[in-house]
Each structure stands twice: as C-alpha cells, then as structure tokens.
PDB file of N, CA and C in Angstrom:
ATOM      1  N   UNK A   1     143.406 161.002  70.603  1.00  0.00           N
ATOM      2  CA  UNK A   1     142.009 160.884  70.322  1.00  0.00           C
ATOM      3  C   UNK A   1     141.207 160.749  71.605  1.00  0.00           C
ATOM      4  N   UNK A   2     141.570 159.939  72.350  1.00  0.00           N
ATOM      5  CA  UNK A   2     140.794 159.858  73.929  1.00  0.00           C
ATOM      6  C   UNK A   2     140.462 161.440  74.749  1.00  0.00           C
ATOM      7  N   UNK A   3     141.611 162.441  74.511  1.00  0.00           N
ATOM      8  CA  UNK A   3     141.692 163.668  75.130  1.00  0.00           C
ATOM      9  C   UNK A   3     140.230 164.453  74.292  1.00  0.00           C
ATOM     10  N   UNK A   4     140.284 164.211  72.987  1.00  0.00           N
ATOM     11  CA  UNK A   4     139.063 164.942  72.020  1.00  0.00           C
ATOM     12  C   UNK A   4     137.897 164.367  72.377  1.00  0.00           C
ATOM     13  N   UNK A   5     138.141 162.767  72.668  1.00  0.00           N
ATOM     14  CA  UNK A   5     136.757 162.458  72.495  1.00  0.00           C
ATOM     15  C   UNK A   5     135.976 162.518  73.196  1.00  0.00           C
ATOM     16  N   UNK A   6     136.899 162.753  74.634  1.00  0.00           N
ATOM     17  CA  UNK A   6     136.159 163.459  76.239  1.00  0.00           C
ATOM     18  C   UNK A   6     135.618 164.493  76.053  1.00  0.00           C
ATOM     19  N   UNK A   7     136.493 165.348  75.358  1.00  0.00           N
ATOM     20  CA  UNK A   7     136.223 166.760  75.377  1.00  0.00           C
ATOM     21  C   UNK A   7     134.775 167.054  74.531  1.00  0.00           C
ATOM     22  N   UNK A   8     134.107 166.357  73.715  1.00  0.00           N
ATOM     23  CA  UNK A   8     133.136 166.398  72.877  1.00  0.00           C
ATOM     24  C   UNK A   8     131.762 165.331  73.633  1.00  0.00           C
ATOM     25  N   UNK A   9     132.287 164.981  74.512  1.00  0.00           N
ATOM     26  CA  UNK A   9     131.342 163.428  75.026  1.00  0.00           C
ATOM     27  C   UNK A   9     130.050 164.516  75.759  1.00  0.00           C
ATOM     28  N   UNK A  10     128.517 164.112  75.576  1.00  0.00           N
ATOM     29  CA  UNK A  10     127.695 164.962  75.882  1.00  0.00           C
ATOM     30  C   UNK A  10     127.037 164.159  77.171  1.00  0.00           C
ATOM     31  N   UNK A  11     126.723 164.535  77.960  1.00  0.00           N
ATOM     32  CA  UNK A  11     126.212 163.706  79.049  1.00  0.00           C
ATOM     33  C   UNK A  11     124.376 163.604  79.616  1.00  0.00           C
ATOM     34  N   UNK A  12     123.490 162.686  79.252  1.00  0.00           N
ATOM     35  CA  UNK A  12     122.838 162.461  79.161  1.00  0.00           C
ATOM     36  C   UNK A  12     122.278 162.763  80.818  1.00  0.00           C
ATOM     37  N   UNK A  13     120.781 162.967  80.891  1.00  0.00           N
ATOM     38  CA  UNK A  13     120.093 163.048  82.351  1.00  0.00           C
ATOM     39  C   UNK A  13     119.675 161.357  82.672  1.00  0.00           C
ATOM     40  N   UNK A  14     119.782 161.396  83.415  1.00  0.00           N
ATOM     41  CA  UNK A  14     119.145 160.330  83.795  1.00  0.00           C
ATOM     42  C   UNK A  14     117.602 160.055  84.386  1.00  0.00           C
ATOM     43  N   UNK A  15     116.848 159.164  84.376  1.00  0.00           N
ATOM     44  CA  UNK A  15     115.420 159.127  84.647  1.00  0.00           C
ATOM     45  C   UNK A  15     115.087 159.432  86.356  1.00  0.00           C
ATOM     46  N   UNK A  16     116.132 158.775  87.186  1.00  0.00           N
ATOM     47  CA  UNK A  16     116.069 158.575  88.249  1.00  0.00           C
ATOM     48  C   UNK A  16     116.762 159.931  88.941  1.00  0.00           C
ATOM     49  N   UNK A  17     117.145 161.113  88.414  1.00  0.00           N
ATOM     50  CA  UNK A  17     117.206 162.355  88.748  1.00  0.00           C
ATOM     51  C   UNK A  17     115.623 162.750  88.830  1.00  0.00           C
ATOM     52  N   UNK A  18     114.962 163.649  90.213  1.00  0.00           N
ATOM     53  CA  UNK A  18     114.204 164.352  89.788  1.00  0.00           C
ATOM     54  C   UNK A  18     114.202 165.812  89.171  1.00  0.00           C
ATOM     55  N   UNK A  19     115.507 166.345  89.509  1.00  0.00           N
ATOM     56  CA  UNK A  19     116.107 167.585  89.260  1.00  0.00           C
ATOM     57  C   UNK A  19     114.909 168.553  89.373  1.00  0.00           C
ATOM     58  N   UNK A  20     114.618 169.659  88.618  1.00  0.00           N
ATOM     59  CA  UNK A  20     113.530 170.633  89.333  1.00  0.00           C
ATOM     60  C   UNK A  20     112.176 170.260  88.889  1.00  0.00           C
ATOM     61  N   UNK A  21     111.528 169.001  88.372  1.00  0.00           N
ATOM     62  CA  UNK A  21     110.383 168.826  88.176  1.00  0.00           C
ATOM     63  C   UNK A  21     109.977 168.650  89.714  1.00  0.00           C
ATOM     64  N   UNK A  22     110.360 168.069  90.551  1.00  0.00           N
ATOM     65  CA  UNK A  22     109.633 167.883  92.026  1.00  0.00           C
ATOM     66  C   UNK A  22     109.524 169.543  93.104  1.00  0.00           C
ATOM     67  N   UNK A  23     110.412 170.302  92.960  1.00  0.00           N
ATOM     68  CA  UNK A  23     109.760 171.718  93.489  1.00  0.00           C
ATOM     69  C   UNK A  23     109.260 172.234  92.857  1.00  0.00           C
ATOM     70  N   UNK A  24     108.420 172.322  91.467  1.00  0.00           N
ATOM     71  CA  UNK A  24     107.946 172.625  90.385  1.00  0.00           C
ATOM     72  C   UNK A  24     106.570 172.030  90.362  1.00  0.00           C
ATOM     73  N   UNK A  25     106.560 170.484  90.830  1.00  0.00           N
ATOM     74  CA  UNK A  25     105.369 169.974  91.149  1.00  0.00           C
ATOM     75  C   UNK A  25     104.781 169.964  92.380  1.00  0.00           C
ATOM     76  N   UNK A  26     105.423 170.484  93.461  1.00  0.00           N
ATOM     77  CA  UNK A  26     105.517 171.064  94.583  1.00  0.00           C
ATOM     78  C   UNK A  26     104.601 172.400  94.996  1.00  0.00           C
ATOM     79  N   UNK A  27     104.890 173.104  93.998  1.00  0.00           N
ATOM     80  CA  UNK A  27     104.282 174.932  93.859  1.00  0.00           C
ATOM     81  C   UNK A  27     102.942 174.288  93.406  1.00  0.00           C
ATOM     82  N   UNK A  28     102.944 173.864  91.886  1.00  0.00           N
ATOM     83  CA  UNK A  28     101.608 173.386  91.170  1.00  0.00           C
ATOM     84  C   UNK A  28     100.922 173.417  92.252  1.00  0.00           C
ATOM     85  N   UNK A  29     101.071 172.078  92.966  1.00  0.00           N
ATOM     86  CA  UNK A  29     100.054 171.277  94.189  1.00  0.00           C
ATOM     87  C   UNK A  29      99.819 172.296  95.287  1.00  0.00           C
ATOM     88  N   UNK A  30     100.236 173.148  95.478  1.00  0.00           N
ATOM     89  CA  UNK A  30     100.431 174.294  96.992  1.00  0.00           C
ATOM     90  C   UNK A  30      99.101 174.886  95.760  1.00  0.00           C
ATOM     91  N   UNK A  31      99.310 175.705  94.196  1.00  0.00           N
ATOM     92  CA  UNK A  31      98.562 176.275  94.310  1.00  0.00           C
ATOM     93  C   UNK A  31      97.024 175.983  94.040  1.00  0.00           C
ATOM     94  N   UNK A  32      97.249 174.667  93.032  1.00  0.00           N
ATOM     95  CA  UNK A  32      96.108 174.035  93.594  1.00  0.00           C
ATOM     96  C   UNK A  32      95.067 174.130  94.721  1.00  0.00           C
ATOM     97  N   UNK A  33      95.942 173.507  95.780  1.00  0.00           N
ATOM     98  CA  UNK A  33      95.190 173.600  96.934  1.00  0.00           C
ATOM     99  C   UNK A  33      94.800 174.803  97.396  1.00  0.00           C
ATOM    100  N   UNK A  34      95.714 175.727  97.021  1.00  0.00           N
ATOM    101  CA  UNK A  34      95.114 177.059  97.725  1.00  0.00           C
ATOM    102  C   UNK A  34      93.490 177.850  97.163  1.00  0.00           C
ATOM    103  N   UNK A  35      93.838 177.229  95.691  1.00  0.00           N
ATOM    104  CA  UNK A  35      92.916 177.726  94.467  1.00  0.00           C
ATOM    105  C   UNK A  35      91.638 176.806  95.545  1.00  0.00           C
ATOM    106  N   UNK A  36      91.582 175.850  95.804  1.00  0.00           N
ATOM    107  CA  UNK A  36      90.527 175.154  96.225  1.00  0.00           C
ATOM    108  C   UNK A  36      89.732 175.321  97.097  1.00  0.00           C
ATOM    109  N   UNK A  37      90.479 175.826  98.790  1.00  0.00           N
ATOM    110  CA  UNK A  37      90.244 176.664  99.719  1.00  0.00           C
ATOM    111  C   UNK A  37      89.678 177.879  99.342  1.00  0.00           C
ATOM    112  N   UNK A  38      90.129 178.394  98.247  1.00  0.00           N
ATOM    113  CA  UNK A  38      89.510 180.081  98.081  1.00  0.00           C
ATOM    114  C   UNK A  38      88.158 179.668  97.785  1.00  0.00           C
ATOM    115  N   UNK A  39      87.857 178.428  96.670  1.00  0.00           N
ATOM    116  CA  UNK A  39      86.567 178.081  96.131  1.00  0.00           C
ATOM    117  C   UNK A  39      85.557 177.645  97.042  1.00  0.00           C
ATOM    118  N   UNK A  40      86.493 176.771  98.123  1.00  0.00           N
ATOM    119  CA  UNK A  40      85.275 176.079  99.072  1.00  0.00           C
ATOM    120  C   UNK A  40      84.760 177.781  99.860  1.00  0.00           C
ATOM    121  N   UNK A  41      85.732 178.359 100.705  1.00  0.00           N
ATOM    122  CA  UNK A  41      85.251 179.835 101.237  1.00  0.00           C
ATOM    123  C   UNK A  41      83.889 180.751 100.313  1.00  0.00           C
ATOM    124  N   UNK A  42      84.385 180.448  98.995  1.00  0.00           N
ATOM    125  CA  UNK A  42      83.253 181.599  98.234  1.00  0.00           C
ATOM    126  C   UNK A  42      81.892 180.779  98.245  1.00  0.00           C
ATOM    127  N   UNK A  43      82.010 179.424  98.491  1.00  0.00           N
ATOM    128  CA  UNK A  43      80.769 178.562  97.990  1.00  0.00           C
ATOM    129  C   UNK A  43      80.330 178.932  99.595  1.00  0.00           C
ATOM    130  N   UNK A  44      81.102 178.545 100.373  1.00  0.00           N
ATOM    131  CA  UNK A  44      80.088 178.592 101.964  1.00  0.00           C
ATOM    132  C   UNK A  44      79.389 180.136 101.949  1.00  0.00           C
ATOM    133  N   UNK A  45      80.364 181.403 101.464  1.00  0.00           N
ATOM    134  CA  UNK A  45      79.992 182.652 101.634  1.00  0.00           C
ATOM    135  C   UNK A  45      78.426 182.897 100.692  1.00  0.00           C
ATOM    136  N   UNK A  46      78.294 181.724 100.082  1.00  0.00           N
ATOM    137  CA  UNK A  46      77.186 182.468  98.779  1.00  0.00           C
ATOM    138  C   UNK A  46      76.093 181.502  99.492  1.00  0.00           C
ATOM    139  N   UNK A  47      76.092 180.271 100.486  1.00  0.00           N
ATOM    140  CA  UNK A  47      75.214 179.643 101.087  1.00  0.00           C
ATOM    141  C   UNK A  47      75.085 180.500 102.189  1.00  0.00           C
ATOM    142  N   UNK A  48      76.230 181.032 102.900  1.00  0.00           N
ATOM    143  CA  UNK A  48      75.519 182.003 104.218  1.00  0.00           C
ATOM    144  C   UNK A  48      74.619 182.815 103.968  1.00  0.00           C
ATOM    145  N   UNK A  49      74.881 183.789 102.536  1.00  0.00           N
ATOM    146  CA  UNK A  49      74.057 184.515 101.919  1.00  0.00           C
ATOM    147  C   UNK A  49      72.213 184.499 101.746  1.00  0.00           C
ATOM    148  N   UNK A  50      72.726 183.209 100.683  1.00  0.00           N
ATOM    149  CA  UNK A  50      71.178 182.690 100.591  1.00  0.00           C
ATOM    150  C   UNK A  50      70.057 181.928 101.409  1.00  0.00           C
ATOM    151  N   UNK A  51      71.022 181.865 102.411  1.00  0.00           N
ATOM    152  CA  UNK A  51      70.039 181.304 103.567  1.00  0.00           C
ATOM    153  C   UNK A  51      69.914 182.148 104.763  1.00  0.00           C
ATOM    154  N   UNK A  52      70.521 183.429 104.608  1.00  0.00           N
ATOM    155  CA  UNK A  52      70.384 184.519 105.287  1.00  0.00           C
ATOM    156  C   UNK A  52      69.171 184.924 105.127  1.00  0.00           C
ATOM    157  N   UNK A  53      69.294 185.513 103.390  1.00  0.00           N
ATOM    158  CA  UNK A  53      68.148 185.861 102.967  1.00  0.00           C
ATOM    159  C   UNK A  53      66.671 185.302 102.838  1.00  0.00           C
ATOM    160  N   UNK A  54      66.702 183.821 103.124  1.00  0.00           N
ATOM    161  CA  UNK A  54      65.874 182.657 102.489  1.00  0.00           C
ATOM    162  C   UNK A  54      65.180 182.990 104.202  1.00  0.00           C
ATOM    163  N   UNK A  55      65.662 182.787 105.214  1.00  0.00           N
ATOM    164  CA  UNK A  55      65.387 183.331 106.576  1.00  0.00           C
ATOM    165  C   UNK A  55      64.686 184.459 107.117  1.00  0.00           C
ATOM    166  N   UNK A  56      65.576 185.465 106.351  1.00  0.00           N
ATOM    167  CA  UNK A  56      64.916 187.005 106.684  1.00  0.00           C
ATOM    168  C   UNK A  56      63.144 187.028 106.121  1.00  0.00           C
ATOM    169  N   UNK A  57      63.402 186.787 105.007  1.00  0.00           N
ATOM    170  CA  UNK A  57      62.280 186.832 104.647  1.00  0.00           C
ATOM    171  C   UNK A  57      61.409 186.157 105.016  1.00  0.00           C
ATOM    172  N   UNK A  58      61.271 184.712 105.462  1.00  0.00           N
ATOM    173  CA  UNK A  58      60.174 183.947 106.240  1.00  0.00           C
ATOM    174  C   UNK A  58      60.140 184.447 107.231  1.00  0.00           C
ATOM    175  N   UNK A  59      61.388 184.872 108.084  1.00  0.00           N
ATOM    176  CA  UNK A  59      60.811 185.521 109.338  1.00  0.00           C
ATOM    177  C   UNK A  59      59.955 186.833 109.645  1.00  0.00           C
ATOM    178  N   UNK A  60      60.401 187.525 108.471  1.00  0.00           N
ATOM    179  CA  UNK A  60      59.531 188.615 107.939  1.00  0.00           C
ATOM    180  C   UNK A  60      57.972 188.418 107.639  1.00  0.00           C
ATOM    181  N   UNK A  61      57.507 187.553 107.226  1.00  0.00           N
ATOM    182  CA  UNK A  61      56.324 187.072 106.777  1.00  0.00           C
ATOM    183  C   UNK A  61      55.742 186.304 107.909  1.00  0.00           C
ATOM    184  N   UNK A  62      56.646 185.835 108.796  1.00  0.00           N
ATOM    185  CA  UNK A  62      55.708 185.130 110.029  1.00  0.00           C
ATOM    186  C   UNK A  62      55.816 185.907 111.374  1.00  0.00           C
ATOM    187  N   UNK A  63      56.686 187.090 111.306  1.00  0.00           N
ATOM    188  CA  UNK A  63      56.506 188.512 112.102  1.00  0.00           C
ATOM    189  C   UNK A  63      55.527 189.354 112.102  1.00  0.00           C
ATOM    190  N   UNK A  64      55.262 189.681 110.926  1.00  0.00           N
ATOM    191  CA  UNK A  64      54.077 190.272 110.411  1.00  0.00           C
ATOM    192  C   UNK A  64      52.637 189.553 110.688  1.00  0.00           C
ATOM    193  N   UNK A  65      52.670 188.729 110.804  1.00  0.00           N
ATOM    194  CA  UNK A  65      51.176 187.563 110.763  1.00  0.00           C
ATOM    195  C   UNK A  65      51.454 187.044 112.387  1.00  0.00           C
ATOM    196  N   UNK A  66      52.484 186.910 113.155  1.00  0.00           N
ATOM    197  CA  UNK A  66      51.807 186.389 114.182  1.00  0.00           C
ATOM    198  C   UNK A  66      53.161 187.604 115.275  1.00  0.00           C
ATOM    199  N   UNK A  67      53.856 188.000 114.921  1.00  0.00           N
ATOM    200  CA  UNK A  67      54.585 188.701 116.447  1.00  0.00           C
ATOM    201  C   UNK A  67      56.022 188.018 115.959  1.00  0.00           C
ATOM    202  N   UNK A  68      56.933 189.280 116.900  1.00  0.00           N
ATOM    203  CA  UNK A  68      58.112 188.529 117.089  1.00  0.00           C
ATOM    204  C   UNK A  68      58.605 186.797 117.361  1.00  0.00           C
ATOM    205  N   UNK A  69      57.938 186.461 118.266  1.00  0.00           N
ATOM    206  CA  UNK A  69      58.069 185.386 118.551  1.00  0.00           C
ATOM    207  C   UNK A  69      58.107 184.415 117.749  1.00  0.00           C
ATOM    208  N   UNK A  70      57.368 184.525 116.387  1.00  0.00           N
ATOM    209  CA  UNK A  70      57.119 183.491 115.247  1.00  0.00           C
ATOM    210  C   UNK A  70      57.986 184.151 114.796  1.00  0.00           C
ATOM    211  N   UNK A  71      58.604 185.293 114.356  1.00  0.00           N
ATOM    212  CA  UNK A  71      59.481 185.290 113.899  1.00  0.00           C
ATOM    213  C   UNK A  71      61.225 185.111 114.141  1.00  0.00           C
ATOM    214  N   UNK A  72      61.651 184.792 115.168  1.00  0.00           N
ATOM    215  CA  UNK A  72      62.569 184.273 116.169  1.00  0.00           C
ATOM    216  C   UNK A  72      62.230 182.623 115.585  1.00  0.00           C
ATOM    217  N   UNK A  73      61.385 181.964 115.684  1.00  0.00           N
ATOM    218  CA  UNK A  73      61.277 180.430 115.537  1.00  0.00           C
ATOM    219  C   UNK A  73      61.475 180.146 114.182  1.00  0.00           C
ATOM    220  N   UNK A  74      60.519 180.878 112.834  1.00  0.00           N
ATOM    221  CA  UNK A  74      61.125 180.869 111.776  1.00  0.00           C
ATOM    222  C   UNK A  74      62.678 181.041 111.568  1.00  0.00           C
ATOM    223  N   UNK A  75      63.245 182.119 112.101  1.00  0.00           N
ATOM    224  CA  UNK A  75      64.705 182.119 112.133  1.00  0.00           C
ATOM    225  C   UNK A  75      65.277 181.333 112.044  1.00  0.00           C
ATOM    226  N   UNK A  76      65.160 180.586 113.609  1.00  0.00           N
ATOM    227  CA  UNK A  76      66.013 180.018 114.240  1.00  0.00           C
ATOM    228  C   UNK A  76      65.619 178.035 113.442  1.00  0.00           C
ATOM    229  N   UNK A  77      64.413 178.070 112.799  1.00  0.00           N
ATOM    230  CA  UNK A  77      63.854 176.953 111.918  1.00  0.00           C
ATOM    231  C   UNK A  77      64.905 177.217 110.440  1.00  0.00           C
ATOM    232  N   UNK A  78      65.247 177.601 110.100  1.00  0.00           N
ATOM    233  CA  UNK A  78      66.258 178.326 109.147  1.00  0.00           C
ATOM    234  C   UNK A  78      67.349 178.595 109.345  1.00  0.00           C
ATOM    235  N   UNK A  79      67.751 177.787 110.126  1.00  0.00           N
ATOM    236  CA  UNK A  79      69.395 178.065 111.114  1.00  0.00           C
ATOM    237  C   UNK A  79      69.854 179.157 110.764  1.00  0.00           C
ATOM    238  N   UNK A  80      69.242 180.175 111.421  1.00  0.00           N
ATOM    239  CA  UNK A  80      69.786 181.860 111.175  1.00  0.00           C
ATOM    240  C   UNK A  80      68.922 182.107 113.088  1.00  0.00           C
ATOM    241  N   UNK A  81      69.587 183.025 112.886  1.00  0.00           N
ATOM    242  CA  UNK A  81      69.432 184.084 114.090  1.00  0.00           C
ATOM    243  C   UNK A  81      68.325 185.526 114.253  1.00  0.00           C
ATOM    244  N   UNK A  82      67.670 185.657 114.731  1.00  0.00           N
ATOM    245  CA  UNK A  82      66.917 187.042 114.563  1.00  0.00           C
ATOM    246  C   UNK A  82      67.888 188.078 115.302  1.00  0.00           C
ATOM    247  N   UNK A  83      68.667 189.094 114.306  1.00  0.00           N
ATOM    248  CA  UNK A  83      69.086 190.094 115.592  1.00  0.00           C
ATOM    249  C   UNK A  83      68.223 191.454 115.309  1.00  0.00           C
ATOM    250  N   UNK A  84      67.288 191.744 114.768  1.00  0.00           N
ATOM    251  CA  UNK A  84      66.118 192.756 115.315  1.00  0.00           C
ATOM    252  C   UNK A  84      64.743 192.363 114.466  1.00  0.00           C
ATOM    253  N   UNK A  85      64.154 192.859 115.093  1.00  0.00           N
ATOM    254  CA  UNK A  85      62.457 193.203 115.027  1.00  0.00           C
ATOM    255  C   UNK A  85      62.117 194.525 115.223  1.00  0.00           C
ATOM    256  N   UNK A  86      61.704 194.968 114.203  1.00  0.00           N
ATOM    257  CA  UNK A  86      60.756 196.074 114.511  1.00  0.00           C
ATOM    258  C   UNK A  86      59.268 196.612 113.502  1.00  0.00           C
ATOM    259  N   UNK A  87      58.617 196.929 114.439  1.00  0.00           N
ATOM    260  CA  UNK A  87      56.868 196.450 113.946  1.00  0.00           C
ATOM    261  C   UNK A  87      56.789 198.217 113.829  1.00  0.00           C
ATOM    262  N   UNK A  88      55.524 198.842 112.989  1.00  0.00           N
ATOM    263  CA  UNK A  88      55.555 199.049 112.662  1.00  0.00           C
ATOM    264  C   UNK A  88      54.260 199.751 112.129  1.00  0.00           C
ATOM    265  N   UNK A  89      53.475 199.912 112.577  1.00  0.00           N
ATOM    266  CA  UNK A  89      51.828 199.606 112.445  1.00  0.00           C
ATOM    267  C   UNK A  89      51.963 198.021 111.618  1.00  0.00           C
ATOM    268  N   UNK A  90      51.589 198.185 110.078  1.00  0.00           N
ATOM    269  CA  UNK A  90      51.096 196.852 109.852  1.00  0.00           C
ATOM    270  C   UNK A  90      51.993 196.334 109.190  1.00  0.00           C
ATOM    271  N   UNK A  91      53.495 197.013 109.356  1.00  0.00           N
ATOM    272  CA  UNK A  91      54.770 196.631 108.820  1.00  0.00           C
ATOM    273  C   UNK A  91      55.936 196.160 109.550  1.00  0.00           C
ATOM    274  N   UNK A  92      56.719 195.291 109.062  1.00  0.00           N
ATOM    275  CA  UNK A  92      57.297 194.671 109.914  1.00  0.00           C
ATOM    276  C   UNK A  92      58.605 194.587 108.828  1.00  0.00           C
ATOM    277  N   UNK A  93      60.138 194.955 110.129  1.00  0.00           N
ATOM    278  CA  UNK A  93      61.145 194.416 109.324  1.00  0.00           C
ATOM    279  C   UNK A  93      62.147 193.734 110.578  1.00  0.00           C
ATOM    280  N   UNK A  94      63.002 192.810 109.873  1.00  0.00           N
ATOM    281  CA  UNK A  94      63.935 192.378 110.700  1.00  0.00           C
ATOM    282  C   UNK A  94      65.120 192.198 109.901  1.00  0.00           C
ATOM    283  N   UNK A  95      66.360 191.452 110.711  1.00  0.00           N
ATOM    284  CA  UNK A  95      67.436 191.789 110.563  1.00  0.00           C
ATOM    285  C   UNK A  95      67.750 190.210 110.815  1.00  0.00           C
ATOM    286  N   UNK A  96      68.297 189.570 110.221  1.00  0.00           N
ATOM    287  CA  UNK A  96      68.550 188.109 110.023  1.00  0.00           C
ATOM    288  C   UNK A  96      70.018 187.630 110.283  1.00  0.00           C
ATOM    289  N   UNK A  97      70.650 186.920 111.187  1.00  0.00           N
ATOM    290  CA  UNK A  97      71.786 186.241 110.658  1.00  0.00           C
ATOM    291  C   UNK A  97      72.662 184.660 110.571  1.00  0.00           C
ATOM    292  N   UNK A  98      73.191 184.411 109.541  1.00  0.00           N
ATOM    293  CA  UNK A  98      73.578 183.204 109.608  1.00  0.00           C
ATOM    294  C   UNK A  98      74.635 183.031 108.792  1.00  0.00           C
ATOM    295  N   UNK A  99      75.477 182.662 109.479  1.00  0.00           N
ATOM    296  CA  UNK A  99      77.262 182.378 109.299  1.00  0.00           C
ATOM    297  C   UNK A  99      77.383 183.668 109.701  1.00  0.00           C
ATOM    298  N   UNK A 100      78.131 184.317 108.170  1.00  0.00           N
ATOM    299  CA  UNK A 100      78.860 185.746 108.579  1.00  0.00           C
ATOM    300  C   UNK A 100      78.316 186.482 107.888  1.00  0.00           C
ATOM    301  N   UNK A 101      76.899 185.869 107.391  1.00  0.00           N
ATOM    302  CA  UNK A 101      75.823 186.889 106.336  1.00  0.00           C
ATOM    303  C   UNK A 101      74.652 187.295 107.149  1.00  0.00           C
ATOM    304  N   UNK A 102      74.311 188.629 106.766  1.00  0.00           N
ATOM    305  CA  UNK A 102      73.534 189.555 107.705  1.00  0.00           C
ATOM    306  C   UNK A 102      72.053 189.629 105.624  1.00  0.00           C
ATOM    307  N   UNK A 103      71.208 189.696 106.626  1.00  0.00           N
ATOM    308  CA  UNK A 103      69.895 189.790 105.735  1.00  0.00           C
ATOM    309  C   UNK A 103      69.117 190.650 106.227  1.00  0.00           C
ATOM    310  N   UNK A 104      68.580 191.768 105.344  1.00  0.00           N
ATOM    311  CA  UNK A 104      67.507 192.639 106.093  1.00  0.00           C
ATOM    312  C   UNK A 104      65.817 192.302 105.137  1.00  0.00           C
ATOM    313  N   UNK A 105      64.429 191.555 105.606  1.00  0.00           N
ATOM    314  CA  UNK A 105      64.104 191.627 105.006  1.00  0.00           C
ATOM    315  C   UNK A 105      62.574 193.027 105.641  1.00  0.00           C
ATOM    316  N   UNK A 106      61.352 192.934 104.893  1.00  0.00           N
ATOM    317  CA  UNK A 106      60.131 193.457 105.054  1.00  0.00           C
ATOM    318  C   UNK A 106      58.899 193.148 104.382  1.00  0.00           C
ATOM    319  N   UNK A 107      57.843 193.068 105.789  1.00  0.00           N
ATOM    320  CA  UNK A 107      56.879 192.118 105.322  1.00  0.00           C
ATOM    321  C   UNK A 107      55.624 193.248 105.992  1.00  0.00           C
ATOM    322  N   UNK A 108      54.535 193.268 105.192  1.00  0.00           N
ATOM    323  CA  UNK A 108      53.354 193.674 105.687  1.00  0.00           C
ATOM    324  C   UNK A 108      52.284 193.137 105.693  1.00  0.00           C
ATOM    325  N   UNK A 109      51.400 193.149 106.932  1.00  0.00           N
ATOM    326  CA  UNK A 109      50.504 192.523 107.220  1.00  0.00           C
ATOM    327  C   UNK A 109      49.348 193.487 106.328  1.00  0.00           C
ATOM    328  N   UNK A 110      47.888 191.919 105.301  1.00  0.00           N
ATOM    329  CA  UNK A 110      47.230 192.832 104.873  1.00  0.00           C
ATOM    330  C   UNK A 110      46.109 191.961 105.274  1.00  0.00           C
ATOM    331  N   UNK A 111      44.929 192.689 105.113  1.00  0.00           N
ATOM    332  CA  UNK A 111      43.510 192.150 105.711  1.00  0.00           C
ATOM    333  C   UNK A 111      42.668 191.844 104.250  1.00  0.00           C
TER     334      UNK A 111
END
C-alpha cells in the first residue's frame, strides 16, 4: 500500500514559490511603463503644437502692426522662436518654432 499510495500522492504549490507570476509581473510593469512614456511624448508633442501655433499667430498679428521686431518679441514672449518673416505689402507671414513643432501663421494689416 505505501508503493500505491506514493504513486497517487498529488503535490501541492506552495505560497512561498513565486514560480512564473514574478516574470509575468515583470513584462506587465515594463509595459506599463513603456505605455506611459509613449503618453507623456504625445502629450508634450500636442503642447509643442499648440503653442507653436498659439505663437505664430500672435507673432503674426504683432508683425503686421508694428515690424519684425515685435514679432521676434511676441515669439520669443511665447517661448517659441521666429525662424522667418516675410512682409508683404500689407501682409505678413511667419514661420514659428517651439520644441519640435514648426507653425506657419498670416496676418494682415488693415486701416
């Protein structure tokens, strides 16, 4: 009976095994984090955006009304960059940038 009753005896896990729940919770957490990084990147990319644009356009509107020069300070008041100006008779466009977002806006001067 001892030889059978081995042979049938089922062997239980124990609690204090982690066996594959810990490289399993391992991946989870990797992709987690990765998922998170992708989110923070798209959120900065959609603020470079809108403050590209939020820029171009004031600088556009204070190009037109007073000269490059106001429009360079608006820019640069808008933590963006002016990388062109060009006038136009009474039209004016420029070229805006901030982070890795480029903005083109256009503004005309009216009497």
């Amino acid at each position: 009976m001892g030889a059978h009753h081995r042979r049938h005896r089922r062997t239980h896990p124990t609690h204090d095994d982690p066996g594959q729940a810990l490289p399993l919770l391992a991946g989870a957490l990797a992709l987690v984090v990765l998922l998170m990084l992708g989110l923070v990147a798209l959120g900065n990319t959609a603020d470079d955006r809108g403050r590209a644009q939020t820029a171009a356009d004031a600088a556009a509107l204070a190009g037109a009304a007073d000269g490059r020069t106001a429009a360079e300070a608006v820019a640069t008041a808008n933590h963006a960059s002016l990388e062109s100006f060009r006038a136009r008779g009474s039209e004016v466009e420029v070229v805006v940038r901030a982070g890795d977002s480029r903005a083109t806006a256009r503004a005309r001067r009216s009497w």
